[in-house]
Protein backbone atom coordinates (compact mmCIF):
# COMPACT_ATOMS: atom_id res chain seq x y z
CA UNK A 1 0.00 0.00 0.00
CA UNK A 2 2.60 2.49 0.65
CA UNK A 3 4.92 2.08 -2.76
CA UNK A 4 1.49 2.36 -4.04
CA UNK A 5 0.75 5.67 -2.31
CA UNK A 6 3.60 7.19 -2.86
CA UNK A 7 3.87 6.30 -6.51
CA UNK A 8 0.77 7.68 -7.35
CA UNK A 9 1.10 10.78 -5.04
CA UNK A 10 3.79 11.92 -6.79
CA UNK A 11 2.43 11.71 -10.22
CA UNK A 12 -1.20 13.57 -8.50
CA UNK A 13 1.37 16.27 -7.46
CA UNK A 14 2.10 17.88 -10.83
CA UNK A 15 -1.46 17.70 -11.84
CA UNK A 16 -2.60 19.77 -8.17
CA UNK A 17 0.55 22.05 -8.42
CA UNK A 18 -0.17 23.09 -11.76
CA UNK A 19 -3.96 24.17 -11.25
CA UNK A 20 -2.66 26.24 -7.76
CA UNK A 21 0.43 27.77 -9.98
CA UNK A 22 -1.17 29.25 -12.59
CA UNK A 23 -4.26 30.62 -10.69
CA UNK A 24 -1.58 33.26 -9.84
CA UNK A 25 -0.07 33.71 -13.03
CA UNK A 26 -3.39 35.41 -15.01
CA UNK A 27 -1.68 38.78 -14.99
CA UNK A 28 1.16 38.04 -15.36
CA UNK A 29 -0.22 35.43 -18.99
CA UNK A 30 -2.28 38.20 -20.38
CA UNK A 31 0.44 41.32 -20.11
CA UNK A 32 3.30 38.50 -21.79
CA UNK A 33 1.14 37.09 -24.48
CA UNK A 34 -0.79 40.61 -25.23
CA UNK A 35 -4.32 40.27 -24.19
CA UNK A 36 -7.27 40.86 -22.00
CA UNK A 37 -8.10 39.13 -18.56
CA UNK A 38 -10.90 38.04 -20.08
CA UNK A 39 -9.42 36.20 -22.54
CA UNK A 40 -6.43 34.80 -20.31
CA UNK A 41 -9.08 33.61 -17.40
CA UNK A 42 -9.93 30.76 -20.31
CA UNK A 43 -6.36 28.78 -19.16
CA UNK A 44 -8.26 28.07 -16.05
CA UNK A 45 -11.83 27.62 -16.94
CA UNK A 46 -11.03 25.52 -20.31
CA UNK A 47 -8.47 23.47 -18.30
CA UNK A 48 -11.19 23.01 -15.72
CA UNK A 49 -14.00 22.22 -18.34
CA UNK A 50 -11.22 19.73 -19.82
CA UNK A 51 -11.53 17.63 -16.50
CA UNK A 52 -15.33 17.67 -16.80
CA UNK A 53 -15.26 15.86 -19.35
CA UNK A 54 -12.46 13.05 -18.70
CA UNK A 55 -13.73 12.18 -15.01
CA UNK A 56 -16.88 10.16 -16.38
CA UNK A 57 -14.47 8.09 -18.51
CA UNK A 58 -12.42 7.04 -15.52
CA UNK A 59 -14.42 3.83 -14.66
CA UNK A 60 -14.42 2.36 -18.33
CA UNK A 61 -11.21 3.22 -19.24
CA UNK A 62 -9.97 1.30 -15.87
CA UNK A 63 -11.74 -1.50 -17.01
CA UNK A 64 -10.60 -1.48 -21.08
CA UNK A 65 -6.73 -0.66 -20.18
CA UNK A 66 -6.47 -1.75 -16.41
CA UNK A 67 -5.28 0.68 -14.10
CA UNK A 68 -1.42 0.63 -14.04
CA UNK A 69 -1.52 0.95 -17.90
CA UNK A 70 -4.29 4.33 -17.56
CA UNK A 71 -2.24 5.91 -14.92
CA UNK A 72 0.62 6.05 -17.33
CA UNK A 73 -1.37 6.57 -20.46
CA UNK A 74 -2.68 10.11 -18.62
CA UNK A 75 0.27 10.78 -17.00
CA UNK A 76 1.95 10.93 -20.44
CA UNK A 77 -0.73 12.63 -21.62
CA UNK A 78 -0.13 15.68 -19.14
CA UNK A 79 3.28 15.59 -19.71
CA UNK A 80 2.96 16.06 -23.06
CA UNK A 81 0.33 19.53 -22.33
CA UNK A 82 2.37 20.54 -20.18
CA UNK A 83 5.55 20.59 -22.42
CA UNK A 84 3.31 22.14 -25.12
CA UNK A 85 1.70 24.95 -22.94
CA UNK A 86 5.25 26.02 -22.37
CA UNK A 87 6.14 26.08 -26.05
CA UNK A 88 2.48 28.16 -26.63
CA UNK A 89 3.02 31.15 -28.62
CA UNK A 90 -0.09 33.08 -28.06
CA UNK A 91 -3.47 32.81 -25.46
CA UNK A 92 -5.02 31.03 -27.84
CA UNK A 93 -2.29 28.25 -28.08
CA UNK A 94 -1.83 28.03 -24.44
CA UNK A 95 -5.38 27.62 -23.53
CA UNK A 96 -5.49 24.31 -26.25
CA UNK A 97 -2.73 23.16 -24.46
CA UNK A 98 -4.19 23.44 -21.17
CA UNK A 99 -7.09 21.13 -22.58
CA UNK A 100 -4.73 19.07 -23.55
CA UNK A 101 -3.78 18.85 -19.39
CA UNK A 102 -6.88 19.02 -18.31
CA UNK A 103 -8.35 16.04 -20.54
CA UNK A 104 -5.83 13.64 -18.64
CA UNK A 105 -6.24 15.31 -14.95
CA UNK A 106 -9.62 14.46 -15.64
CA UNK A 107 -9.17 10.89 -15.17
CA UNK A 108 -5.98 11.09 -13.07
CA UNK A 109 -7.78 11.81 -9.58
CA UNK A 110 -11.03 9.83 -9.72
CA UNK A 111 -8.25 7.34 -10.66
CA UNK A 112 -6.11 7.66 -7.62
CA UNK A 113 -8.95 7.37 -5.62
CA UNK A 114 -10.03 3.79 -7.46
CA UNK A 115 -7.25 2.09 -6.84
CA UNK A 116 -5.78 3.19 -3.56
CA UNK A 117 -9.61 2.60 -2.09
CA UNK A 118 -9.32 -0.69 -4.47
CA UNK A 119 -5.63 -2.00 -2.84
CA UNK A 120 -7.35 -1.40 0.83
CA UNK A 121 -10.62 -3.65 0.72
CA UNK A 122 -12.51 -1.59 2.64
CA UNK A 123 -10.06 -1.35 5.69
CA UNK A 124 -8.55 1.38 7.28
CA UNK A 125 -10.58 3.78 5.04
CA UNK A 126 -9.32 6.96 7.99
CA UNK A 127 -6.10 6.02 6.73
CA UNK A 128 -6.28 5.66 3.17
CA UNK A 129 -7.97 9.18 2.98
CA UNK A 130 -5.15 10.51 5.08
CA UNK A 131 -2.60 9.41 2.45
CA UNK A 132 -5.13 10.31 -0.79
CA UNK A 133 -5.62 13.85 0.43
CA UNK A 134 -1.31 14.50 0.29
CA UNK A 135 -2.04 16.10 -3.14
CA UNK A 136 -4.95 18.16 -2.37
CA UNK A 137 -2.99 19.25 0.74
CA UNK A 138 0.11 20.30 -0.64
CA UNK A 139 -1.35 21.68 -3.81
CA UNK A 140 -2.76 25.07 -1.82
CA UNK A 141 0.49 25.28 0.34
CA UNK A 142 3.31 25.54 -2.18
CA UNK A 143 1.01 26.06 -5.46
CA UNK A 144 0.79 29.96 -4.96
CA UNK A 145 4.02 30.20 -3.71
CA UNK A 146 6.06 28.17 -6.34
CA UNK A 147 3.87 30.36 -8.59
CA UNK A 148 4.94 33.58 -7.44
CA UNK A 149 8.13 32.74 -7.12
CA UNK A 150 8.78 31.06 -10.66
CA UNK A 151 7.10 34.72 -11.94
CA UNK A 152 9.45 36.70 -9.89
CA UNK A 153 12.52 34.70 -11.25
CA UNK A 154 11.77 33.24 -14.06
CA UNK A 155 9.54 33.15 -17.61
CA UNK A 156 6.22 32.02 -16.94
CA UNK A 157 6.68 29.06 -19.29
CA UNK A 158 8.77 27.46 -16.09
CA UNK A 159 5.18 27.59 -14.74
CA UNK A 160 4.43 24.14 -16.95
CA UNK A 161 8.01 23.01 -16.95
CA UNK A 162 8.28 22.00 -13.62
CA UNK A 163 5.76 19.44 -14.63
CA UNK A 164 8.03 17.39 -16.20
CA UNK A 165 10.01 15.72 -13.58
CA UNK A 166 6.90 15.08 -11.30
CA UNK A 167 5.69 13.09 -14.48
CA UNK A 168 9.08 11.59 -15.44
CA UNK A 169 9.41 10.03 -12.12
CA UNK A 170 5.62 8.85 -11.71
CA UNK A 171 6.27 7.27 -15.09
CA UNK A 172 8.93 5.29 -13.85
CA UNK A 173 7.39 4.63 -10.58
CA UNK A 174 4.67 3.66 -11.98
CA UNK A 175 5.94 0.87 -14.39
CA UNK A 176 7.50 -0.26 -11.06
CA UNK A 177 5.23 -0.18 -8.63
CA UNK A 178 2.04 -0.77 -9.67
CA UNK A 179 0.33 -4.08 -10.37
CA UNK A 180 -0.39 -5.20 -13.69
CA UNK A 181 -4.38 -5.48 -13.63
CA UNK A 182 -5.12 -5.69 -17.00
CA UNK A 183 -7.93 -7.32 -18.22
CA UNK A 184 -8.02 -11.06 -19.03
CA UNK A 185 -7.58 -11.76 -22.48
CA UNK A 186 -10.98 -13.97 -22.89
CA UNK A 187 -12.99 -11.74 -20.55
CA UNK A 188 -15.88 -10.10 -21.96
CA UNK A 189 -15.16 -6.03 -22.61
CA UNK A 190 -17.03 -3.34 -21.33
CA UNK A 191 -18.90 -1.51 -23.96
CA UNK A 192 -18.82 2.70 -23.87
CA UNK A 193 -22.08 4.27 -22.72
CA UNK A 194 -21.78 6.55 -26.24
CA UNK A 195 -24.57 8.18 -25.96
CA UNK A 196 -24.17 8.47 -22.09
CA UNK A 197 -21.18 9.91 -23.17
CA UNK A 198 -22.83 12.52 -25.25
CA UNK A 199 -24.72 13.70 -22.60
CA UNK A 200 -22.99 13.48 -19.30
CA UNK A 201 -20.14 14.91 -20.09
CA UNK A 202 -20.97 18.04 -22.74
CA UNK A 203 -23.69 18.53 -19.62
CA UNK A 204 -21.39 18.85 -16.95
CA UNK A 205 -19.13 20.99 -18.88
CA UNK A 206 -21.84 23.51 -20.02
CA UNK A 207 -22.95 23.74 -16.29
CA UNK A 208 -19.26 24.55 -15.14
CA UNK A 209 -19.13 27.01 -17.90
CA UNK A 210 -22.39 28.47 -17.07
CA UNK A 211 -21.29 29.20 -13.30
CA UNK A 212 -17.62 30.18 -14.81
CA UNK A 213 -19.59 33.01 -15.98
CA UNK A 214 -20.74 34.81 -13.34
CA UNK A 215 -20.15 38.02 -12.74
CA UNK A 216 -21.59 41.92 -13.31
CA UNK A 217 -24.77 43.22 -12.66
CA UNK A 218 -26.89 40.82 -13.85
CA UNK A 219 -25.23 37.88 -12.12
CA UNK A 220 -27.44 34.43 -12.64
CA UNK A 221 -29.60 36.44 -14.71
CA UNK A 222 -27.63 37.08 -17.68
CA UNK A 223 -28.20 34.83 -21.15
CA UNK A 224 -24.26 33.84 -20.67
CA UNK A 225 -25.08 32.46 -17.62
CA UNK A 226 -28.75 30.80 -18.19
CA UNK A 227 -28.37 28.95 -21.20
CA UNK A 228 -25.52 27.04 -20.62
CA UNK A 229 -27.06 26.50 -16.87
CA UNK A 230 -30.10 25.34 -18.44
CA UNK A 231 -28.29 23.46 -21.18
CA UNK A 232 -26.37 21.89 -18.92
CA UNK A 233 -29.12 20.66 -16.62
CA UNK A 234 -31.35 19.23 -19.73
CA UNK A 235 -28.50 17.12 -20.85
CA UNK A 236 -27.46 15.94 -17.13
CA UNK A 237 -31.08 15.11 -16.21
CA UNK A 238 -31.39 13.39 -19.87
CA UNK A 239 -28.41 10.92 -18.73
CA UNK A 240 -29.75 10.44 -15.62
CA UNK A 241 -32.83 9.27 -16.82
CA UNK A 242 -31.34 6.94 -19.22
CA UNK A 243 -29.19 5.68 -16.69
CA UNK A 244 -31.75 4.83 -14.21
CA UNK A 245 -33.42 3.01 -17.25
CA UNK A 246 -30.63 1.58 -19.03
CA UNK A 247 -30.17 -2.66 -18.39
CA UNK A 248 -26.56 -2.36 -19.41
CA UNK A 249 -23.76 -0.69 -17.89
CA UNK A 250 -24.41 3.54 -18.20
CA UNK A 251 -21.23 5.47 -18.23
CA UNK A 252 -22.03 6.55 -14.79
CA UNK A 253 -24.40 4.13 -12.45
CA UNK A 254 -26.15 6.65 -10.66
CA UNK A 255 -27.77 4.37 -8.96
CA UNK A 256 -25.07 4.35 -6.45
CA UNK A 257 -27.34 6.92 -4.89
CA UNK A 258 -29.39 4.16 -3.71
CA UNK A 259 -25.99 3.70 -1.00
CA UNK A 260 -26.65 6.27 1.83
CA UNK A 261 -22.77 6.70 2.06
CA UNK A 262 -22.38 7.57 -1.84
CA UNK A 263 -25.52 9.79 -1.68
CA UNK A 264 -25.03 11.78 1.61
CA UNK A 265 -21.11 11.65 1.17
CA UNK A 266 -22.04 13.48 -2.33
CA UNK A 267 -24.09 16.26 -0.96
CA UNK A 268 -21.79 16.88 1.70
CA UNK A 269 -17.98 17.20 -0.56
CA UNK A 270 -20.84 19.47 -3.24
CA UNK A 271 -20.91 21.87 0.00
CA UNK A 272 -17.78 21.49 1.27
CA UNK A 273 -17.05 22.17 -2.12
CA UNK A 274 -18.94 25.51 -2.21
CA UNK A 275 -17.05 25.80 1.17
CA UNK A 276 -13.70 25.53 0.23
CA UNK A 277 -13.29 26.91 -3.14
CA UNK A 278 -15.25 29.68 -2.58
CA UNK A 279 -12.60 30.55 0.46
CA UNK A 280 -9.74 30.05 -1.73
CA UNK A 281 -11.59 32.30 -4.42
CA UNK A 282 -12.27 35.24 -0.99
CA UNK A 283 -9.20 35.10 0.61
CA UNK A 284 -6.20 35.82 -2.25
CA UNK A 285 -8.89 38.96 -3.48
CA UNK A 286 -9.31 40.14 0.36
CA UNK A 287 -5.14 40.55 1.06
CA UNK A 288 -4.65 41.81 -2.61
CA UNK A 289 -7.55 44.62 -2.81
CA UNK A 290 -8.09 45.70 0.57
CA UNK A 291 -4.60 44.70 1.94
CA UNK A 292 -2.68 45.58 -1.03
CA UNK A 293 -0.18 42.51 -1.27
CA UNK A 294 1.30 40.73 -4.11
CA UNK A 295 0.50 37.41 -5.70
CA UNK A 296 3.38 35.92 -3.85
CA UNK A 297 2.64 37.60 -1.05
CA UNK A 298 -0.96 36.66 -0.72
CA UNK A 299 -0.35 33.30 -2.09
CA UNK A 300 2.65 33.26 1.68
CA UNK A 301 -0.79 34.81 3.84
CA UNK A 302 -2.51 31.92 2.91
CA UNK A 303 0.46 29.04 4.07
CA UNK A 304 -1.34 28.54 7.42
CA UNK A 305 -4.67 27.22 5.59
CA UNK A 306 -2.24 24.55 3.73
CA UNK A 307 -0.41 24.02 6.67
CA UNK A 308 -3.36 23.21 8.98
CA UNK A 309 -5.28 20.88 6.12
CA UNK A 310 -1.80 18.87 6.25
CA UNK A 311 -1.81 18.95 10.00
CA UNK A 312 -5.85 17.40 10.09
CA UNK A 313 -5.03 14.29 7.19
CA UNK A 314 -3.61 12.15 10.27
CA UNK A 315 -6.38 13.36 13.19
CA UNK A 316 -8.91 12.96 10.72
CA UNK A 317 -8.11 9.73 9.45
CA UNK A 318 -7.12 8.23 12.87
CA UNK A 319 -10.55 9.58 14.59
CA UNK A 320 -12.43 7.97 11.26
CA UNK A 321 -11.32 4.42 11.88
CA UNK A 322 -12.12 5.19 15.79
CA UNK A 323 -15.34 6.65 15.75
CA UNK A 324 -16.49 6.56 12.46
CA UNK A 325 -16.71 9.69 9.78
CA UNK A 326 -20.04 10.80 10.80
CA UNK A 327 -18.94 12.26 14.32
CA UNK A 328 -15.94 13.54 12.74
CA UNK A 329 -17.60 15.30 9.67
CA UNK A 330 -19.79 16.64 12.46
CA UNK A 331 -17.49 18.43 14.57
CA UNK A 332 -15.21 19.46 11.50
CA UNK A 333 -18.34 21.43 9.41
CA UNK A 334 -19.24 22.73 13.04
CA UNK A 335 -15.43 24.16 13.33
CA UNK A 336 -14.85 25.28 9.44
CA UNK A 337 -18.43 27.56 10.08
CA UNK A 338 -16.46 28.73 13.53
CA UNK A 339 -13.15 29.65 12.27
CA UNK A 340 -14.87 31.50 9.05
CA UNK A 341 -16.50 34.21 11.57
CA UNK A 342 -13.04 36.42 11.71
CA UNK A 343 -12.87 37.13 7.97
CA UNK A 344 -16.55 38.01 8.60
CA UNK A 345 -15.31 40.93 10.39
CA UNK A 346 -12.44 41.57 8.56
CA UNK A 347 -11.35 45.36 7.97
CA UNK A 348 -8.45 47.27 6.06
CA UNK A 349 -6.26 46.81 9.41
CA UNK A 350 -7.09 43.62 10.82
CA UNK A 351 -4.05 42.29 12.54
CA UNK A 352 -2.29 39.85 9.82
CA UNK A 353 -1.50 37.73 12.75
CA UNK A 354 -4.62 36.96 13.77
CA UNK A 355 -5.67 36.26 10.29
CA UNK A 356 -3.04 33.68 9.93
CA UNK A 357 -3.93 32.11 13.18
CA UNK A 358 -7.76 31.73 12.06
CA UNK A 359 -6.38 30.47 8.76
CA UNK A 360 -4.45 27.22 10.37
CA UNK A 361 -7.79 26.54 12.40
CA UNK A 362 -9.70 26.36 9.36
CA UNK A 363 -7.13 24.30 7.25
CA UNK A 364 -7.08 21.65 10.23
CA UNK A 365 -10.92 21.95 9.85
CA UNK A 366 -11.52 21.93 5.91
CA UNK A 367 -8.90 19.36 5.43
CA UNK A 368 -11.07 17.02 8.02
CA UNK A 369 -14.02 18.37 6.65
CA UNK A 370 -13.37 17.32 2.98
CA UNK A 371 -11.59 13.70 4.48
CA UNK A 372 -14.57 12.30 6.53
CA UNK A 373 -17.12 12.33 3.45
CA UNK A 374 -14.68 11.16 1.16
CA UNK A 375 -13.62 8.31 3.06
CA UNK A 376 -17.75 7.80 4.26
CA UNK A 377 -18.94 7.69 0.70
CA UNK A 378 -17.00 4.00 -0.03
CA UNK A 379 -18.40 2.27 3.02
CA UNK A 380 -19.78 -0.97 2.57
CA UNK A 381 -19.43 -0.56 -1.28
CA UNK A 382 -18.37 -3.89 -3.48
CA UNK A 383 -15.16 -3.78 -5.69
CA UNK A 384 -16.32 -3.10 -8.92
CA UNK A 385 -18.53 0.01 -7.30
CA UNK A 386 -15.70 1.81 -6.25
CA UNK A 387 -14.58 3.57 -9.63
CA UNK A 388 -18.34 5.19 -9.97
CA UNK A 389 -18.07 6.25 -6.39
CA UNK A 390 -14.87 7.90 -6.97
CA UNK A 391 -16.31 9.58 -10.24
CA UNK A 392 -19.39 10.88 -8.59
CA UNK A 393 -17.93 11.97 -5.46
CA UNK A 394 -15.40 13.52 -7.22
CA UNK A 395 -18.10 15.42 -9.86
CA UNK A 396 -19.99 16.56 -6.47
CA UNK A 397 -17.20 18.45 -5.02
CA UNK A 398 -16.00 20.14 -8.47
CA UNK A 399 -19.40 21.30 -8.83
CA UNK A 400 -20.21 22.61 -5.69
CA UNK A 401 -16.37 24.81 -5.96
CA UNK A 402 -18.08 26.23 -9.10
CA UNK A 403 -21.17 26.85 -7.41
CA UNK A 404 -19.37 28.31 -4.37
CA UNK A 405 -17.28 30.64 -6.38
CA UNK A 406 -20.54 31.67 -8.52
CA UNK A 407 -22.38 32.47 -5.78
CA UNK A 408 -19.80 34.60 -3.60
CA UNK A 409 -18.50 36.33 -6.83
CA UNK A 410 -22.09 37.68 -7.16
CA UNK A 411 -22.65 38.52 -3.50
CA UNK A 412 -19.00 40.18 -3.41
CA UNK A 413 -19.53 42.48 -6.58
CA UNK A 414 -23.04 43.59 -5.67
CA UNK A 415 -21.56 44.36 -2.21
CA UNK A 416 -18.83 46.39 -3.36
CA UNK A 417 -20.51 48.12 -6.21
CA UNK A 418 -18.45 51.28 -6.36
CA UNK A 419 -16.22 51.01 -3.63
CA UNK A 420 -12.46 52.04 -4.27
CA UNK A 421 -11.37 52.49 -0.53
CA UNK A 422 -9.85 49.74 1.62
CA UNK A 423 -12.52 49.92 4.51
CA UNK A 424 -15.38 49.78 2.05
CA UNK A 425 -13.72 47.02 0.11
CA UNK A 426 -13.54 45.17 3.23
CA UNK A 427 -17.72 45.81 4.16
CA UNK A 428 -18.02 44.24 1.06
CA UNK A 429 -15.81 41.19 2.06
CA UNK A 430 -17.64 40.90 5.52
CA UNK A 431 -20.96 40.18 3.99
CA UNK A 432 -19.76 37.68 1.53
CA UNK A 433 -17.91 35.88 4.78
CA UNK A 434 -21.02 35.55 6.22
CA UNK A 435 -22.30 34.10 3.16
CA UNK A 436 -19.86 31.49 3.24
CA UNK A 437 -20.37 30.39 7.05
CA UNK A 438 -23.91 30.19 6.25
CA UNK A 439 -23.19 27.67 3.12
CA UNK A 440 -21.12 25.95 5.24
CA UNK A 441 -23.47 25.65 8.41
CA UNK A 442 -26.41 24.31 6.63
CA UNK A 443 -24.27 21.32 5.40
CA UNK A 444 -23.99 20.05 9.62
CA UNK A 445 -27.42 18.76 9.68
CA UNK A 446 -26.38 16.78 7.00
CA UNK A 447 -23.50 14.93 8.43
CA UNK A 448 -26.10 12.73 11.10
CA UNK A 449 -27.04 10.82 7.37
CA UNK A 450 -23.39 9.58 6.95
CA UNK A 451 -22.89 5.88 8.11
CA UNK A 452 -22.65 4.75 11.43
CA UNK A 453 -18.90 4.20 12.77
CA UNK A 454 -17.34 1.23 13.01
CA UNK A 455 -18.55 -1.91 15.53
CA UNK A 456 -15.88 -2.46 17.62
CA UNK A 457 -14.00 -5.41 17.56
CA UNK A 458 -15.55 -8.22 19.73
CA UNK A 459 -13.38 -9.25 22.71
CA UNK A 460 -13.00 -13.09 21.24
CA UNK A 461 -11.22 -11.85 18.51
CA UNK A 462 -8.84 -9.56 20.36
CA UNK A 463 -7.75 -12.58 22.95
CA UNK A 464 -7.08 -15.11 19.66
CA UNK A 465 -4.84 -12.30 18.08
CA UNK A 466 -3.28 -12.22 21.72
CA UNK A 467 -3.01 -15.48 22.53
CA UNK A 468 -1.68 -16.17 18.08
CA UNK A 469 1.02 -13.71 19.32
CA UNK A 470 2.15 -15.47 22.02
């Protein structure tokens, strides 16, 4: 389990640095390659609409290829975007590169996920989340700062190269390390859901694009916004019902709802989702408009948030094999609502300190927050209903970030309206603050539906291990 872990970790890492990096690079993209913001902004959205439409093809791809043979198939695949985004010669080159990345992130993480959760059998599932969530960890401790560092001393097209040895070496680690599950040659292959396909995945995309585009006046309002939203939701709710109906395998078995861990593990990453990407959209915009700092300096403000979401992967997943992820989910929502309330009364001189302190209390929370659910959601699940888990769990979180970012962009913008000075910037922060620990309080009640914890071990079984040891 642990060559495993670390072998896939490390290939994970270039795939979570590289979406943290450049969120801190837009500036810097549009000034080098000579356009607008508004053009630039699609290196992010079209990489994230890339992975939108990969992470349904996780599960059958597993199952044509096997999943040491995927893993390196994608992982070559974002080596090669990411050599090509730093050979781009204009936005509109770099942002089909980033596709080209985000096509094979896509079905890196749900990936991960599979086989790690595969390898452990159900046991230990505290555990196994503490080592999956490494990535996720790391990515929003050293992302920004890598970023803003590479920009201060180097060209931005060291942004994608440092890619390439996280990829080299997962290649190689990979070939090593992993077991060779491909299928049998005589075994009957899994057929693609095409027409699934044709739904599911241009659905999801138009509703992240929809919510991408957010912002003015007009907010959800706006034609830009609605028809893809309502695009989106036709073709989504067209696969669903075909999926429900369908006697073969769909591209997605969304009947996995019928499991109260997938289905209340789902709602609760969509709002921790909301919850945590909403944050990370919040916090970099409060130190650089009302506090005036850099993108390497508010990308070194927010270390304690990365720092604490590191500490929580071992409490959280020791406490989830004690006591089960429903307590700890619990008492982690309860404390990410808590530790929000400071930024809620943030002003232009609001001791940095004190930020930084509140910051590390909600990392330890978010990080458990985000860990419980996801380790919840594959409890009591067979096998072969682990990679549509990790597809749908994963789906639920992404969407609720782009919800969460959606909504706080529009309660932000009609807060500040006109506001140029730093104190009535930071009014404007406070409400949407309050807005977030709202979001995130609503999702507690929720938690009481995960599954129970764990039985404990009877005492029969403890003496025979005792008296086998002696």
């Amino acid at each position: 389990m642990s060559r495993m872990a670390i072998t896939l970790i490390v290939g994970a890492l270039g795939v979570v640095f590289d979406t943290t990096i450049v969120s801190v690079a837009l500036n810097n993209l549009a000034e080098d390659l000579d356009t607008t913001l508004s053009t630039i902004q699609w290196v992010s959205t079209g990489y994230m609409l890339a992975v939108f439409v990969t992470i349904p093809l996780a599960g059958w791809a597993q199952s044509r290829l096997g999943g040491c043979r995927l893993w390196v198939v994608t992982l070559g695949g974002f080596l090669a975007g990411s050599i090509l985004s730093a050979l781009a010669w204009n936005a509109t080159s770099l942002i089909a590169f980033r596709i080209v990345q985000g096509l094979a992130g896509g079905i890196m993480m749900p990936l991960m996920y599979t086989l790690l959760m595969q390898t452990a059998k159900g046991r230990n599932i505290g555990k196994v989340m503490a080592i999956i969530t490494v990535p996720t960890a790391l990515g929003p401790i050293l992302g920004p700062v890598l970023g803003g560092l590479i920009l201060s001393l180097a060209d931005w097209r060291w942004l994608f190269l440092i890619n390439i040895p996280f990829c080299l070496v997962g290649i190689w680690l990979a070939r090593r390390n992993l077991p060779d599950d491909r299928p049998e040659a005589g075994r009957p292959r899994v057929r693609l859901d095409t027409v699934g396909l044709l739904l599911l995945c241009p659905g999801s995309a138009a509703l992240l694009y929809g919510l991408s585009q957010v912002d003015g006046s007009a907010g959800f309002a706006s034609a830009q916004v609605l028809i893809p939203l309502l695009a989106g939701i036709a073709l989504v709710g067209g696969f669903t019902v075909r999926a429900l109906t369908r006697a073969s395998a769909p591209l997605v078995d969304v009947r996995m709802f019928r499991h109260r861990s997938v289905a209340s593990s789902s709602t609760l990453l969509f709002l921790g989702g909301i919850s945590l990407f909403g944050s990370m959209m919040l916090l970099p915009l409060y130190f650089q408009q009302v506090r005036g700092a850099t993108p390497l300096g508010a990308g070194l403000l927010l270390i304690p948030q990365g720092v604490g979401a590191l500490v929580a992967r071992g409490l959280a997943g020791r406490y989830m094999d004690r006591v089960g992820p429903r307590a700890v989910a619990l008492v982690a929502f309860a404390f990410v609502a808590a530790s929000t309330v400071p930024f809620a009364f943030v002003t232009a001189d609001t001791d940095k300190i004190l930020l930084m302190a509140a910051l590390f209390a909600r990392g330890v929370a978010l990080g458990a927050a985000m860990i419980a659910p996801m380790g919840a959601a594959f409890v009591g699940l067979e096998h072969e209903e682990i990679p549509d888990a990790s597809m749908i769990t994963r789906v639920a979180q992404q969407i609720g970030g782009a919800v969460g970012v959606a909504v706080l962009i529009v309660i932000l913008q009609r807060n500040i309206g006109d506001a140029h000075t730093p104190d009535a910037l930071a009014d404007g922060f406070d409400h949407a603050f309050w807005w977030s620990v709202a979001l995130t309080a609503a999702a507690m009640p929720l938690c009481l539906l995960l599954p129970d914890p764990p039985e404990p071990t009877p005492p029969t079984a403890d003496k025979a291990q005792d008296s086998s040891k002696d």
